[in-house]
N, C-alpha and C. Protein backbone atom coordinates (compact mmCIF):
# COMPACT_ATOMS: atom_id res chain seq x y z
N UNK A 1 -8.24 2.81 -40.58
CA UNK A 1 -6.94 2.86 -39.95
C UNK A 1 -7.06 2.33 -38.53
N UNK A 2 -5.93 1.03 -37.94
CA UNK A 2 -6.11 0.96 -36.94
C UNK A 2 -5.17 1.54 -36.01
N UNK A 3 -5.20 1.97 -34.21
CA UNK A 3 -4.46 2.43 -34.27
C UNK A 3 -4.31 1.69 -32.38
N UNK A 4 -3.49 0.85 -32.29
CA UNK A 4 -3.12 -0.35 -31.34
C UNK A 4 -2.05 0.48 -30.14
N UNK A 5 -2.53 1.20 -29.20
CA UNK A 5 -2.43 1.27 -27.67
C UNK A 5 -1.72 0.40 -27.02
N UNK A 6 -1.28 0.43 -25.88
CA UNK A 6 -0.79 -0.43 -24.83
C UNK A 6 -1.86 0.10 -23.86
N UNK A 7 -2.66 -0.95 -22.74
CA UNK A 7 -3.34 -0.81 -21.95
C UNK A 7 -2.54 -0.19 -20.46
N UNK A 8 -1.63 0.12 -20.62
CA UNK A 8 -0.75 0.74 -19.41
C UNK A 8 -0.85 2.20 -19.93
N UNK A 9 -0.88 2.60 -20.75
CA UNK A 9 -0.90 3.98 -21.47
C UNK A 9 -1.75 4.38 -21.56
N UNK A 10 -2.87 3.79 -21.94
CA UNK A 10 -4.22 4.24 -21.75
C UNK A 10 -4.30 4.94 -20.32
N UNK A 11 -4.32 3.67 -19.72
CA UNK A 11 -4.47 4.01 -17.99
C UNK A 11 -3.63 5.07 -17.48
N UNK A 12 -2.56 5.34 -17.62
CA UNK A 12 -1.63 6.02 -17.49
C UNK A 12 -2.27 7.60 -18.09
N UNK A 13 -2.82 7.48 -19.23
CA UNK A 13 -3.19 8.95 -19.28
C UNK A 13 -4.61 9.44 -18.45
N UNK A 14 -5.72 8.35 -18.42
CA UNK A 14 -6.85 8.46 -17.21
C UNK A 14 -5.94 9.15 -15.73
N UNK A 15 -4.49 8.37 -15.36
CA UNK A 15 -4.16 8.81 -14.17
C UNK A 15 -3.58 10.47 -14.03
N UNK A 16 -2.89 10.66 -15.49
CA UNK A 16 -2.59 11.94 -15.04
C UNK A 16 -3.66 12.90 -15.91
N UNK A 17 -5.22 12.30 -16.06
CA UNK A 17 -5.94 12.96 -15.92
C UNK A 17 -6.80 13.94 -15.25
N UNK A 18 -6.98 12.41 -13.94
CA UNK A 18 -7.09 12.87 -13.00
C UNK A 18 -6.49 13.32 -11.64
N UNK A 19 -4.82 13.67 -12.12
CA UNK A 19 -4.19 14.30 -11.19
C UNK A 19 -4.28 15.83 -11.41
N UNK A 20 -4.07 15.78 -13.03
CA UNK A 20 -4.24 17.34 -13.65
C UNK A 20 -5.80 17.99 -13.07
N UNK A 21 -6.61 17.34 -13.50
CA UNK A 21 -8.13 17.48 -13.57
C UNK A 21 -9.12 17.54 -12.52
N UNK A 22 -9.14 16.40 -11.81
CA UNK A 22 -10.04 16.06 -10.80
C UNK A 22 -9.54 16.49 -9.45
N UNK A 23 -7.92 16.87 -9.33
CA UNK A 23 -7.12 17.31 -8.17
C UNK A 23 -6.48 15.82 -7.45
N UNK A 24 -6.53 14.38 -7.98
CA UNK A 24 -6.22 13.14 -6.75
C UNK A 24 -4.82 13.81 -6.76
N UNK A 25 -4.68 13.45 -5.50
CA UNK A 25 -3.03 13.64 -4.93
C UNK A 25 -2.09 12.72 -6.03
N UNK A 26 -0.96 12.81 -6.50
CA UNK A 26 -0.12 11.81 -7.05
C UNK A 26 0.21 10.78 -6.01
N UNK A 27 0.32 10.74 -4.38
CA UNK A 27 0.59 9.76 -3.91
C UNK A 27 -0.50 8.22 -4.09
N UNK A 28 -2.11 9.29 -4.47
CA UNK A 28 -3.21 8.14 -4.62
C UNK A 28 -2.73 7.34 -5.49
N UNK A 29 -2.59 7.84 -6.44
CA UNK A 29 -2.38 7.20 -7.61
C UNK A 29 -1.24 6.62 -7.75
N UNK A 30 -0.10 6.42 -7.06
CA UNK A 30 0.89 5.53 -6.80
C UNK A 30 0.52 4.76 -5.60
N UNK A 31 -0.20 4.96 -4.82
CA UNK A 31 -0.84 3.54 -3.91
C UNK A 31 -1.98 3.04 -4.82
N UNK A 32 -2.78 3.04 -5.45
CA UNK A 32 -3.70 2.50 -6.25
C UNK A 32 -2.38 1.84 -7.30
N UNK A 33 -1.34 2.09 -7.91
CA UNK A 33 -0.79 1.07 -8.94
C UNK A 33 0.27 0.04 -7.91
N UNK A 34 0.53 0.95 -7.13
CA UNK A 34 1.35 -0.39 -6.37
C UNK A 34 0.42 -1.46 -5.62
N UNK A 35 -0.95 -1.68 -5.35
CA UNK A 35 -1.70 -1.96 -5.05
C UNK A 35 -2.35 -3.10 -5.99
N UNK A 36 -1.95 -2.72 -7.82
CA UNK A 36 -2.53 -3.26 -8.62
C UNK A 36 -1.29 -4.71 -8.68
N UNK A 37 0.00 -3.95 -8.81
CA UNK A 37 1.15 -4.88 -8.39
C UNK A 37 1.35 -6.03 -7.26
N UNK A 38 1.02 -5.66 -6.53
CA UNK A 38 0.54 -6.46 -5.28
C UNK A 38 -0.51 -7.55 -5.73
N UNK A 39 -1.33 -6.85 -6.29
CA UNK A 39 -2.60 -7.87 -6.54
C UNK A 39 -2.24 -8.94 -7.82
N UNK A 40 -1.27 -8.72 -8.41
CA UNK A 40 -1.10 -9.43 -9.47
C UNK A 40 -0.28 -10.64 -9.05
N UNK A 41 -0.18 -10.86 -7.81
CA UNK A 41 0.74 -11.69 -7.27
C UNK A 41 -0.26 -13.06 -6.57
N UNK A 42 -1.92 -12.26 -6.62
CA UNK A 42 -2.29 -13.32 -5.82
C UNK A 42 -2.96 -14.43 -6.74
N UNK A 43 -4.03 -15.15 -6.43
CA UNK A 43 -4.89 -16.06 -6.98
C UNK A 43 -5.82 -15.25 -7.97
N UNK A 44 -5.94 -14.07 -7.39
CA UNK A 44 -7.11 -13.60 -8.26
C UNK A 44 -6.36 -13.26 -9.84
N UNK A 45 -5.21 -12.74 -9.51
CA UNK A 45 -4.64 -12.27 -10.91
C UNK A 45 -5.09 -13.03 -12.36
N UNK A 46 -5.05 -14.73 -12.55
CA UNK A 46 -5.72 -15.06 -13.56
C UNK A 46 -7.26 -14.36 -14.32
N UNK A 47 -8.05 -14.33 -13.25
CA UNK A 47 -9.56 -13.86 -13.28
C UNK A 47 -9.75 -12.23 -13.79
N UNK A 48 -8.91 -11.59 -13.21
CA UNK A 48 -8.50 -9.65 -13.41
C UNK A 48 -8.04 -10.13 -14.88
N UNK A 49 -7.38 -10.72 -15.51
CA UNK A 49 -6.43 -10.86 -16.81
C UNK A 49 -7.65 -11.21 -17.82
N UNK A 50 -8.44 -12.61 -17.42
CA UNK A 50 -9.47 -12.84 -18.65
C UNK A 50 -10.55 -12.10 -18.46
N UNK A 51 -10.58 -11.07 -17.30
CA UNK A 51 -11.91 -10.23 -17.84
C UNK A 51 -11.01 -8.65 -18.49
N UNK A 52 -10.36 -8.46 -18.20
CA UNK A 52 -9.55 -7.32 -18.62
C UNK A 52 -9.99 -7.77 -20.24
N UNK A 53 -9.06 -9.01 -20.19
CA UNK A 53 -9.25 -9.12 -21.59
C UNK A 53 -10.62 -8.90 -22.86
N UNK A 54 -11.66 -9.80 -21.86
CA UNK A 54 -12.65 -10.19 -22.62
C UNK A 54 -13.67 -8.61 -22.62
N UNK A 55 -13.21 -7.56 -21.64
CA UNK A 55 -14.08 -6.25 -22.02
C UNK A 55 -12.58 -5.48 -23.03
N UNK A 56 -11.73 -5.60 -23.26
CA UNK A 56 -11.31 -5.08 -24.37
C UNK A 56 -11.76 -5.96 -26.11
N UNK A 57 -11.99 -6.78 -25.67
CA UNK A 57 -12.43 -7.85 -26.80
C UNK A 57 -14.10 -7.30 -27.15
N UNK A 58 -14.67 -6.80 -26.30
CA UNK A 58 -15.95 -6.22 -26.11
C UNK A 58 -16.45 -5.36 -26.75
N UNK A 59 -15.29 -4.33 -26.62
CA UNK A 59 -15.04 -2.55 -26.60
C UNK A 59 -14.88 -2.72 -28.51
N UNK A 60 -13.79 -3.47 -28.23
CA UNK A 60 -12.87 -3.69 -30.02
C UNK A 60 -14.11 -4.12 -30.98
N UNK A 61 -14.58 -5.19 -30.11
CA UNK A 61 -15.69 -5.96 -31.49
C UNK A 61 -14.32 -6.82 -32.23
N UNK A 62 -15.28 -7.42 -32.93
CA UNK A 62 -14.76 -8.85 -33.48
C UNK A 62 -14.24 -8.34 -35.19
N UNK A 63 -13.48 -8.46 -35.93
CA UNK A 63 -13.02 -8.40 -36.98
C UNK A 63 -12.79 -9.92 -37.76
N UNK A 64 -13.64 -10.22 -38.67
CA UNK A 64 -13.68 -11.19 -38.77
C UNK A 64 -13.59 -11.29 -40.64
């Protein structure tokens, strides 16, 4: 059975993991995503996208 995530949801539950869990303030964790927003605006954003990609491609393994 497969069972296909959105990578914002994932992350999203790590964050209110560690708001529940670890104690980060909720403001961290809304300057760390507005931060990620910001960054998606610059040059680097291509480079963040094909490695994002290629360690979920990693994680998954190949189905062939």
């Amino acid at each position: 059975m497969t069972v296909s995530l959105p990578l914002v949801f994932v992350l999203g539950l790590f964050a209110w993991g560690a708001v529940k869990f670890l104690g980060v303030r909720v403001w961290v964790v809304v300057l760390i995503a507005l931060f990620g927003f910001w960054l998606s605006r610059t040059f680097l954003a291509p480079a963040i996208e094909s490695g994002t990609r290629s360690g979920v491609t990693v994680i998954n393994g190949t189905h062939n």
